[in-house]
Structure formats: C-alpha cells, structure tokens
Protein backbone atom coordinates (compact mmCIF):
# COMPACT_ATOMS: atom_id res chain seq x y z
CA UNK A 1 78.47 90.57 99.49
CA UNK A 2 76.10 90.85 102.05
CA UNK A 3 73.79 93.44 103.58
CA UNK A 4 73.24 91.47 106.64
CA UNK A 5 76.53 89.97 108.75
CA UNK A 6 74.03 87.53 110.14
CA UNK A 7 74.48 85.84 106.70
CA UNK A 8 77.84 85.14 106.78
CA UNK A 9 77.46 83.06 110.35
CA UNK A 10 74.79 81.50 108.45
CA UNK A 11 77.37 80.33 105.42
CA UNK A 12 79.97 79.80 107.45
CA UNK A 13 77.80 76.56 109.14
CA UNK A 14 76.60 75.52 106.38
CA UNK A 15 79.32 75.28 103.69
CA UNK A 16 81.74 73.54 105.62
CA UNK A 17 78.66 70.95 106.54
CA UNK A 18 78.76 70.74 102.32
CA UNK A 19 82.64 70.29 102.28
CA UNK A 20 82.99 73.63 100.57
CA UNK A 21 84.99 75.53 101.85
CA UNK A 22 84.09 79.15 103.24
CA UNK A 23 83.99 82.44 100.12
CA UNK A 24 85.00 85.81 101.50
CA UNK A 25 81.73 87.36 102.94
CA UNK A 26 81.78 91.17 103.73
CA UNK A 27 78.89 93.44 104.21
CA UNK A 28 78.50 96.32 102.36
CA UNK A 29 80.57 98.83 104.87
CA UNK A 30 83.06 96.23 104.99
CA UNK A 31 83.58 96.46 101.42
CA UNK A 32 84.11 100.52 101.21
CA UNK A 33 86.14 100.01 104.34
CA UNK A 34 88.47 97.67 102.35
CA UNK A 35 88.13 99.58 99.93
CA UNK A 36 90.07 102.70 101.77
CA UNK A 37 86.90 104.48 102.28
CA UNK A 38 87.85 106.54 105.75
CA UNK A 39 85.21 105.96 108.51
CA UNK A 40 84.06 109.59 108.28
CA UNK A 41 82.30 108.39 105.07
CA UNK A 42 80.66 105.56 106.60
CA UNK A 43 78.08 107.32 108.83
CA UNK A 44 75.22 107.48 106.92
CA UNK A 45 72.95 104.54 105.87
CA UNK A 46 74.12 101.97 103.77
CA UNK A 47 77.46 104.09 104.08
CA UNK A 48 75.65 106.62 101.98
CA UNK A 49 77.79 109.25 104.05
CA UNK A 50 74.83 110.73 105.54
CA UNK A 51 74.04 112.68 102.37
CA UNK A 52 71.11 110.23 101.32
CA UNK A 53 71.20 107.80 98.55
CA UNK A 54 73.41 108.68 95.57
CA UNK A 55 71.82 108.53 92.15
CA UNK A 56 73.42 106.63 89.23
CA UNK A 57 73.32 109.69 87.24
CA UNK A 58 75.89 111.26 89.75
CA UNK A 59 78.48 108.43 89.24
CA UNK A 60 77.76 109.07 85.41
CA UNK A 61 78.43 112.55 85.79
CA UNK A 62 81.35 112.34 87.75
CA UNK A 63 82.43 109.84 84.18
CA UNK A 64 81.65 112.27 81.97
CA UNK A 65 83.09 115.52 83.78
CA UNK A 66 86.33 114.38 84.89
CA UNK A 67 88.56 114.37 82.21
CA UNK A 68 88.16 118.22 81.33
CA UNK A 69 88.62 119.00 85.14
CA UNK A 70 91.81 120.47 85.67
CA UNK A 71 93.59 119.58 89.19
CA UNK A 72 94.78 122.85 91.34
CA UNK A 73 97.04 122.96 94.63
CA UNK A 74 93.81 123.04 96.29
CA UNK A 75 92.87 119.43 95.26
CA UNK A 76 95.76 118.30 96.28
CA UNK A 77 97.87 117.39 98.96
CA UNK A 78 101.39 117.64 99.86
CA UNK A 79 104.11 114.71 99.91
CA UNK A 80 105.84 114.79 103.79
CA UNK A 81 108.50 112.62 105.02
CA UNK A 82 107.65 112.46 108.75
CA UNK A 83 107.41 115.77 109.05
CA UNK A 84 109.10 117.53 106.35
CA UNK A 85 107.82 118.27 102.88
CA UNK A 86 108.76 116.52 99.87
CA UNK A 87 106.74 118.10 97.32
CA UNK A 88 104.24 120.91 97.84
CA UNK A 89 100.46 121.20 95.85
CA UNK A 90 102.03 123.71 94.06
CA UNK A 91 104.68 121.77 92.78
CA UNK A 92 102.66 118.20 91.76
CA UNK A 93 100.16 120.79 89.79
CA UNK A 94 102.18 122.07 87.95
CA UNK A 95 103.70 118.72 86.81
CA UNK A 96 100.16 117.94 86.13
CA UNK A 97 99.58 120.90 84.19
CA UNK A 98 102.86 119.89 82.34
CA UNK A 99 100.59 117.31 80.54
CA UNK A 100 97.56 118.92 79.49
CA UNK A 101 96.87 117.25 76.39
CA UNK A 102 96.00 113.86 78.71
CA UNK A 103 92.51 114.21 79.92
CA UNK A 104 92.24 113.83 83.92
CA UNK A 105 91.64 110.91 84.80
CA UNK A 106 93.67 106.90 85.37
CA UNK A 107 96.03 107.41 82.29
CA UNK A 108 97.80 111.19 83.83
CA UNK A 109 98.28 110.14 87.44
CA UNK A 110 99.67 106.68 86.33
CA UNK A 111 102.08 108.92 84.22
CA UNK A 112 102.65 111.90 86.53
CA UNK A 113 103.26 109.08 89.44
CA UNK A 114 106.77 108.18 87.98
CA UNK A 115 107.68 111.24 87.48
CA UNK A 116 106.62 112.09 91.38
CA UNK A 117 109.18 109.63 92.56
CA UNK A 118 111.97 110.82 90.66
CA UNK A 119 111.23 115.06 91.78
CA UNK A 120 110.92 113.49 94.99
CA UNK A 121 114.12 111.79 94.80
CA UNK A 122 115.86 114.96 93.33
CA UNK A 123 114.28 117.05 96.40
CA UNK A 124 115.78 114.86 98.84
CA UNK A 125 119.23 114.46 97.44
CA UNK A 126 119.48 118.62 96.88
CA UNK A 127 117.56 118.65 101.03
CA UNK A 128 120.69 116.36 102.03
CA UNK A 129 123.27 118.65 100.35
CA UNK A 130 121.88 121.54 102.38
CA UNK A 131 121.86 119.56 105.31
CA UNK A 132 125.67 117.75 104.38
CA UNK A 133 126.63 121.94 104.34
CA UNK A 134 125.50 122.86 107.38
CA UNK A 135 127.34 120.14 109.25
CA UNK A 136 130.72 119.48 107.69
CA UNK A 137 131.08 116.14 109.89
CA UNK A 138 128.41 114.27 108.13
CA UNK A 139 127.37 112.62 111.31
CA UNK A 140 123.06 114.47 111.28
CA UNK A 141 120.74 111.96 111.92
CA UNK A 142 117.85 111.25 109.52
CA UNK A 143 115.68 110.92 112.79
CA UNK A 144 117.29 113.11 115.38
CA UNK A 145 116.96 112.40 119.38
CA UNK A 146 115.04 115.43 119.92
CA UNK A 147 112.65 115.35 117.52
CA UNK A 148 114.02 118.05 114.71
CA UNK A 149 114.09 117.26 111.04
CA UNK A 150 116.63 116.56 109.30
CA UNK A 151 117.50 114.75 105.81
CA UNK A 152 120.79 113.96 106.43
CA UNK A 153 122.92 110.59 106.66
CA UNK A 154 123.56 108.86 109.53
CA UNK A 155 127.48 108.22 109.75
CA UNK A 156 130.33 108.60 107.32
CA UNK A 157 129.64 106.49 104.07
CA UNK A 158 132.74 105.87 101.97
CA UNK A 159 135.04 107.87 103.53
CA UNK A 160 133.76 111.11 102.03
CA UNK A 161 132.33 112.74 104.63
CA UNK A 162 131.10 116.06 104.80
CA UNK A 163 132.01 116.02 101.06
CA UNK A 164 128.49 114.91 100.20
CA UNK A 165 129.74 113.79 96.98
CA UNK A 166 127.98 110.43 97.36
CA UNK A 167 124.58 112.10 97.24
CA UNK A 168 124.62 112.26 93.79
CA UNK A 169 126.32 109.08 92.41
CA UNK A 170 122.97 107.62 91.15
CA UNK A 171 124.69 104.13 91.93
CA UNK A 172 122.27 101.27 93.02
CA UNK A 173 122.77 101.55 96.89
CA UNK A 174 121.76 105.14 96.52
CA UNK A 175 118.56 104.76 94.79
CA UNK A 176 118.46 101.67 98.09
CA UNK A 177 118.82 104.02 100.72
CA UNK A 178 116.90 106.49 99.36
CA UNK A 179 114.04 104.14 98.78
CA UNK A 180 114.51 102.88 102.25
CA UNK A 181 115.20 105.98 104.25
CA UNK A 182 112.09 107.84 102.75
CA UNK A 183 110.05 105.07 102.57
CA UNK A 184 106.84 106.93 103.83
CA UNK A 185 107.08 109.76 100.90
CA UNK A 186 107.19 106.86 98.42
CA UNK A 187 104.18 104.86 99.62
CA UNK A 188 102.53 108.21 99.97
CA UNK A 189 103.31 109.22 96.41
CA UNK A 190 102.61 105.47 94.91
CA UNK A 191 99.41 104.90 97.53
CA UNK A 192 98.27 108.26 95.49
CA UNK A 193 97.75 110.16 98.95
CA UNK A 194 98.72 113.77 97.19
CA UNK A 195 94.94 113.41 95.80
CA UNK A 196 92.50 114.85 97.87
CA UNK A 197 89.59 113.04 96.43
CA UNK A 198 86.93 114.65 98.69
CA UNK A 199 88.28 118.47 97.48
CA UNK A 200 88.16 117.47 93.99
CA UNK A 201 84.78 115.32 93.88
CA UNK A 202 83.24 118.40 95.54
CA UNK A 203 84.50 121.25 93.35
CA UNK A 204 83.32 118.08 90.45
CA UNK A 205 79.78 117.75 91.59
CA UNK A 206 79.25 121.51 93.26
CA UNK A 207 78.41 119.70 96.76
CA UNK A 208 79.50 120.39 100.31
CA UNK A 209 79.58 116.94 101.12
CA UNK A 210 80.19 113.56 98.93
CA UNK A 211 78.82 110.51 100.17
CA UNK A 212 81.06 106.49 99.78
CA UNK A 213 79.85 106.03 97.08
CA UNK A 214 80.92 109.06 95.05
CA UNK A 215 83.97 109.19 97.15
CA UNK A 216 85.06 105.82 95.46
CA UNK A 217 83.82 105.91 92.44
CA UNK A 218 85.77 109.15 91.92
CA UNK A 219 88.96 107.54 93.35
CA UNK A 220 88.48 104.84 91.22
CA UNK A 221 88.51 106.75 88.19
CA UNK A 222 91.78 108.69 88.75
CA UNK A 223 93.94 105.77 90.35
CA UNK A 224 92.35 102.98 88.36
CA UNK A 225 91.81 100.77 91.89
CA UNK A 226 90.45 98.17 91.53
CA UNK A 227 90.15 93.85 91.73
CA UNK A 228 91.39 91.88 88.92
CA UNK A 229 91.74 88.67 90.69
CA UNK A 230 88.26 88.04 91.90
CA UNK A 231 86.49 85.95 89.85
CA UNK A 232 82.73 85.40 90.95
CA UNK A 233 80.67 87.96 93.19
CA UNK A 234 77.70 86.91 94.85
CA UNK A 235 75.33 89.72 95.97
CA UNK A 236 73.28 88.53 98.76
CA UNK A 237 69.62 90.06 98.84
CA UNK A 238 70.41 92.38 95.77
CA UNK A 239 67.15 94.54 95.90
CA UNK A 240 68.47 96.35 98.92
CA UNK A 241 71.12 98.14 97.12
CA UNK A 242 71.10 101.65 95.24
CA UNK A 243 71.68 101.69 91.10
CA UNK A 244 74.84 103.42 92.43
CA UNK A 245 76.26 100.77 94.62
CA UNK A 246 75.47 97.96 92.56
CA UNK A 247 77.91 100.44 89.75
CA UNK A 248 80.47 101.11 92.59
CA UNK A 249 80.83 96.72 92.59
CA UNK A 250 80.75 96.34 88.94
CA UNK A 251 84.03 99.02 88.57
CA UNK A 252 85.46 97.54 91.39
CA UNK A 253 85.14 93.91 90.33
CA UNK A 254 86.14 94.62 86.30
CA UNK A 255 86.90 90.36 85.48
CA UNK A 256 84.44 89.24 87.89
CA UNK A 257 80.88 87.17 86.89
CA UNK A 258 78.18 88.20 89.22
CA UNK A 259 75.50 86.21 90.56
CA UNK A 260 72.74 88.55 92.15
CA UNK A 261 69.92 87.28 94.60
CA UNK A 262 67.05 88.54 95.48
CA UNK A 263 62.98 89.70 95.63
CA UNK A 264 62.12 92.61 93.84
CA UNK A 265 59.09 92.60 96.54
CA UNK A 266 61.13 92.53 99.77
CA UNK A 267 63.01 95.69 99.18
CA UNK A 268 63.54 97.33 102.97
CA UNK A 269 64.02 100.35 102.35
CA UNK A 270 62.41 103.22 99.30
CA UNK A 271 65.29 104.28 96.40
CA UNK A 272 66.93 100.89 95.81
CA UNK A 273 67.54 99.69 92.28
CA UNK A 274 64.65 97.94 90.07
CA UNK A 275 65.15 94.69 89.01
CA UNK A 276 64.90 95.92 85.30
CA UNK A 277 68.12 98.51 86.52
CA UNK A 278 69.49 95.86 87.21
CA UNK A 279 69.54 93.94 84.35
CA UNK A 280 70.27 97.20 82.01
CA UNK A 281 73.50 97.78 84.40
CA UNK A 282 74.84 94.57 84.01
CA UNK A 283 73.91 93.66 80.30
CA UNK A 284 76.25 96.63 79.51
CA UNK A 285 79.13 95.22 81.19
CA UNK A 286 81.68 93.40 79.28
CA UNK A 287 82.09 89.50 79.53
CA UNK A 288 84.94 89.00 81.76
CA UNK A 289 88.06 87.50 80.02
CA UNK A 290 91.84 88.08 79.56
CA UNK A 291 93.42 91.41 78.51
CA UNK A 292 94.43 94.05 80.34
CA UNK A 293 91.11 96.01 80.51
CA UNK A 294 89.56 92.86 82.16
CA UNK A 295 87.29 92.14 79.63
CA UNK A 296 87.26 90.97 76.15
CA UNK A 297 84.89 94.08 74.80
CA UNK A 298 82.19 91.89 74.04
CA UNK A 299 78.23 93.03 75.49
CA UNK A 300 77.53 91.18 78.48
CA UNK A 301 74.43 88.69 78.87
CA UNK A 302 72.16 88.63 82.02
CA UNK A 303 70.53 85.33 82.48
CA UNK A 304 67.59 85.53 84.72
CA UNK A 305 66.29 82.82 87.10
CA UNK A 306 62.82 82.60 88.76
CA UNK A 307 63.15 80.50 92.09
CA UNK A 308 59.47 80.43 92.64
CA UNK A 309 59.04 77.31 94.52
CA UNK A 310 58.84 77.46 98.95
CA UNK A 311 60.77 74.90 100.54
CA UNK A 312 60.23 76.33 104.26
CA UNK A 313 56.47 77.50 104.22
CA UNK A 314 53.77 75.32 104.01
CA UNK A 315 51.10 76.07 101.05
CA UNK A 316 48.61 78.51 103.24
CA UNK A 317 51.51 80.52 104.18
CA UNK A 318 52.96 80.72 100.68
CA UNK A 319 49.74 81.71 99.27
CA UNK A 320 49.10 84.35 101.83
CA UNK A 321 52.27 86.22 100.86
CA UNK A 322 52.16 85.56 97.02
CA UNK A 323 48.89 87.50 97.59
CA UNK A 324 50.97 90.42 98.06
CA UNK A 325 52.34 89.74 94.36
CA UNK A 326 51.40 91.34 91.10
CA UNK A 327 48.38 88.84 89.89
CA UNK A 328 50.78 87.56 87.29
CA UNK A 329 53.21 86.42 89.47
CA UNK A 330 51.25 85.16 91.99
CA UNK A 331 50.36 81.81 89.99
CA UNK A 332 54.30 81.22 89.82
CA UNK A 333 54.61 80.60 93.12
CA UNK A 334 54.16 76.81 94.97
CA UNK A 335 54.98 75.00 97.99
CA UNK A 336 56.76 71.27 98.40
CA UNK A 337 55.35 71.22 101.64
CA UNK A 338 52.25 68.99 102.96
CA UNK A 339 49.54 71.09 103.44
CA UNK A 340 48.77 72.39 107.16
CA UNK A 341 46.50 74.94 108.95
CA UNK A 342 44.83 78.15 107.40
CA UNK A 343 46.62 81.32 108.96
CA UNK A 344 44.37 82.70 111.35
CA UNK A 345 44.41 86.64 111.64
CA UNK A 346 43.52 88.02 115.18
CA UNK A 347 43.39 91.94 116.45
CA UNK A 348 44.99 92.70 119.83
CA UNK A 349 44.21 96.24 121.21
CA UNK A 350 46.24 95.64 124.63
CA UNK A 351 49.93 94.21 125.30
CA UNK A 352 48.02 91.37 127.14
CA UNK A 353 45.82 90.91 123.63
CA UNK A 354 49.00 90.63 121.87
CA UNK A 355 50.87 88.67 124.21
C-alpha cells in the first residue's frame, strides 16, 4: 500500500533486478476503489470524500451503534430484474424486522440473504403464473423485442404449455433456469446491493455526507467483506495516513501481518496518525492464524524497528536534517557515507538570485 504510485514504478525495477518477483502495489484510492467504494466517494483528499479527515472515534461509533439500529425501507433498496421489481424496501424490512432478536450487523444479513433468494424465487415463479395467464400460448419472451417486461418463458417446455404447471415443480432444472434467467436479481441480492450503505451510515452518524472511509467501514460491518487470503501488508510511508484508514486496512486485511514504514517527522500533511496510535491500533489486533474469525484470539505484538542509519546522504547532510529531530533522537542518526562539503545556505530575493 502506497500513498505515492511513483513507488510502485520504483518496485517494479527493482524487485525483478532482485529476482523477486513483483507484490500487488495499490495506492490508497486504488484500494477503496477495489474495495467497491463508488467514485463519488473518492473526491476528497486521501479519498476522505471531501468531508475532511475521519476520526477513529467515528469508525468506533459506527461499532458500537450499529447493532441496536434498526433498518427501514428507507435504508434500503429494492431488488429489480432489468427493469422489474423483485422485492420492494418494504418487503426485505420487514423480513429484517422478522428477526429482531439478532443485533444489526454481519450475522442478520448473512441470515436474511438466504432467505432473500428464496422470496425472490417465490416472486418470480407467482410473476410467471400471472404472466403464463395472460397469454395461454406460453410463447412471452423473458426479454421482449420492444423493450416491455415480462417474466415469462420463452417457448413451450414439456409440452405443458400455457398450463404453467412446470413453474412450480421445484425440480433441479427449475431452480437452473431460474438461477440463470434472473441472474441479475441474484447477484444483486448476494452482492448485498438492497443496502443502501450511504442512507443508513448517515441516519447512523446524524451527517449529510459520509466520507470512504466511513462508507466502508460501515459496509464492512453489515456484509462482513473482507480479505482472508492476503497474508502480509506492507504500508509504504505509514505516517501519511489517518488513525481511521490505517483501521479501515486492519478490518479489511483480518489474517494479514503488517509491516508499516515510515518517519514520524515527515508527515505531509496535519491529522495523520501518531506513531504511538499506531502501535496501540495494532497491538490490539489479534495474531493472525487459522479459524474462521482469522485470528487465533490471542493480543497482538508490535515489534518496532529504528532504521537510523543514511545510506544516500553524506554526513553534513544527515546532520543538517537530524537537526530538525527531537535532541534525543538526533544522536541516533549516522551516515555510511565519506564525508563531503558543508551545506552552504544562500538567500535569493529575485528569480535570477534563485536561478
């Protein structure tokens, strides 16, 4: 993970050079886009979402407030086919509402998504009776040539048509054609599309607006997305990311060990996360190992290495810039280099001074 795409031309040359062969290297809008964030989030800096940097202690409260939120029509969104509807708001709330004893939250849509496909699947079959009805030939397309809708089957199919008997056998090819003919309702019912995850983050947080990262955080805790085949994350100049961010990775990346790099004195830009954040955010993590949760419940452990020696600058220049260091830290720092001229400091007051 990089800030900085000119990183990433910069591994790709030298890796290969190694015989190593090239990691996955995304920058950070890469990521959320990958992720599913839509490009209306990723406007603002650092794909912020324009709203300014989102504090840790909004993720956290989006954690803790969650599971007594109770999903309306309004935070939802309805299941089409094309153009037809499947399954209103109205319709998946109250299925929600049918389990109210499950807190909101992973654990209810991975239950209420079963029972999604097979409403959906009763919807259609009663939508293709109506439609079997109205035209006792049984020859309505599913698609029709001029564009109306229709949820009817294409041809005769075991010479009962117009009967529409075979709508309901619950054989095999059925539940096939079904799954096949109505493909898009499916994915948009398994894909978890009927969430509107902006609605209900903003009626969550009281906010006009969400930015990425609360976007996917939130998404992340109803669906459950998330990685659980990477195995090592490296996070390229680390002290240029937000507390939040650097929480949005860890959720994201449950099994993964992380490898963070960076100077706590060359942030870029105000509101990024301390080192000492840092290590509190990922001490709490668990170690990554098997089981289903991704880790084996056991604290995590930050090890911390100071790469205090220059291999580039030449002693002057090193000691010019660890000047800029607290006093402490300033007698860490060396150079392998031979020594070579003093840095000489002049003032231009025109272009032509400075050129």
């Amino acid at each position: 993970m990089t800030l900085n795409p000119i990183f990433r031309s910069y591994i790709d040359q030298v890796l290969p050079d190694m015989g190593e062969m090239n990691p996955v290297s995304l920058t950070w809008t890469e990521f959320l886009s990958m992720a599913g964030v839509s490009k209306g989030f990723l406007s603002g800096q650092g794909g912020e979402g324009g709203t300014g940097k989102t504090l840790p202690q909004t993720l956290r409260q989006i954690e803790e407030t969650l599971p007594a939120l109770r999903l309306e029509p309004g935070d939802l969104r309805p299941i089409h086919q094309k153009n037809i509807q499947i399954l209103s708001p109205e319709r998946i709330a109250a299925l929600l509402a049918s389990h109210e004893n499950i807190p909101t939250g992973e654990r209810l849509v991975q239950i209420v998504l079963d029972e999604l496909k097979e409403q959906a699947k009763a919807e259609i079959r009663r939508k293709e009776r109506d439609d079997a009805k109205n035209d006792p030939a049984g020859n309505l397309l599913a698609d029709k040539e001029d564009g109306s809708d229709s949820f009817s089957v294409t041809g005769n199919v075991a010479g009962k048509a117009g009967s529409g008997d075979f709508l309901n056998d619950g054989s095999p090819a059925e539940e096939n054609r079904i799954q096949s003919q109505y493909g898009g309702a499916f994915h948009a019912i398994n894909t978890c599309q009927w969430l509107d995850i902006g609605k209900i983050g903003k009626r969550l947080l009281g906010k006009k607006r969400l930015s990425a990262v609360e976007w996917l955080y939130l998404k992340m805790l109803l669906t459950g997305q998330k990685d659980l085949h990477t195995k090592y994350v490296m996070v390229d100049e680390v002290q240029d990311y937000t507390a939040a961010q650097l929480m949005v990775l860890k959720k994201y990346f449950p099994r993964a060990r992380f490898m963070l790099l960076g100077d706590e004195f060359q942030a870029i830009r105000e509101g990024t996360a301390t080192f000492a954040e840092i290590h509190d955010l990922f001490e709490d993590a668990p170690v990554p190992g098997p089981g289903p949760a991704g880790g084996a419940g056991k604290p995590g452990r930050v090890s911390e290495l100071q790469l205090t020696t220059s291999y580039r600058s030449s002693p002057e220049i090193t000691a010019l810039f660890a000047g800029l260091l607290p006093k402490e830290k300033q007698i860490l720092v060396s150079s392998v280099q031979p020594s070579g001229t003093e840095p000489v400091f002049r003032i231009g007051k025109t272009q032509e001074e400075h050129a």
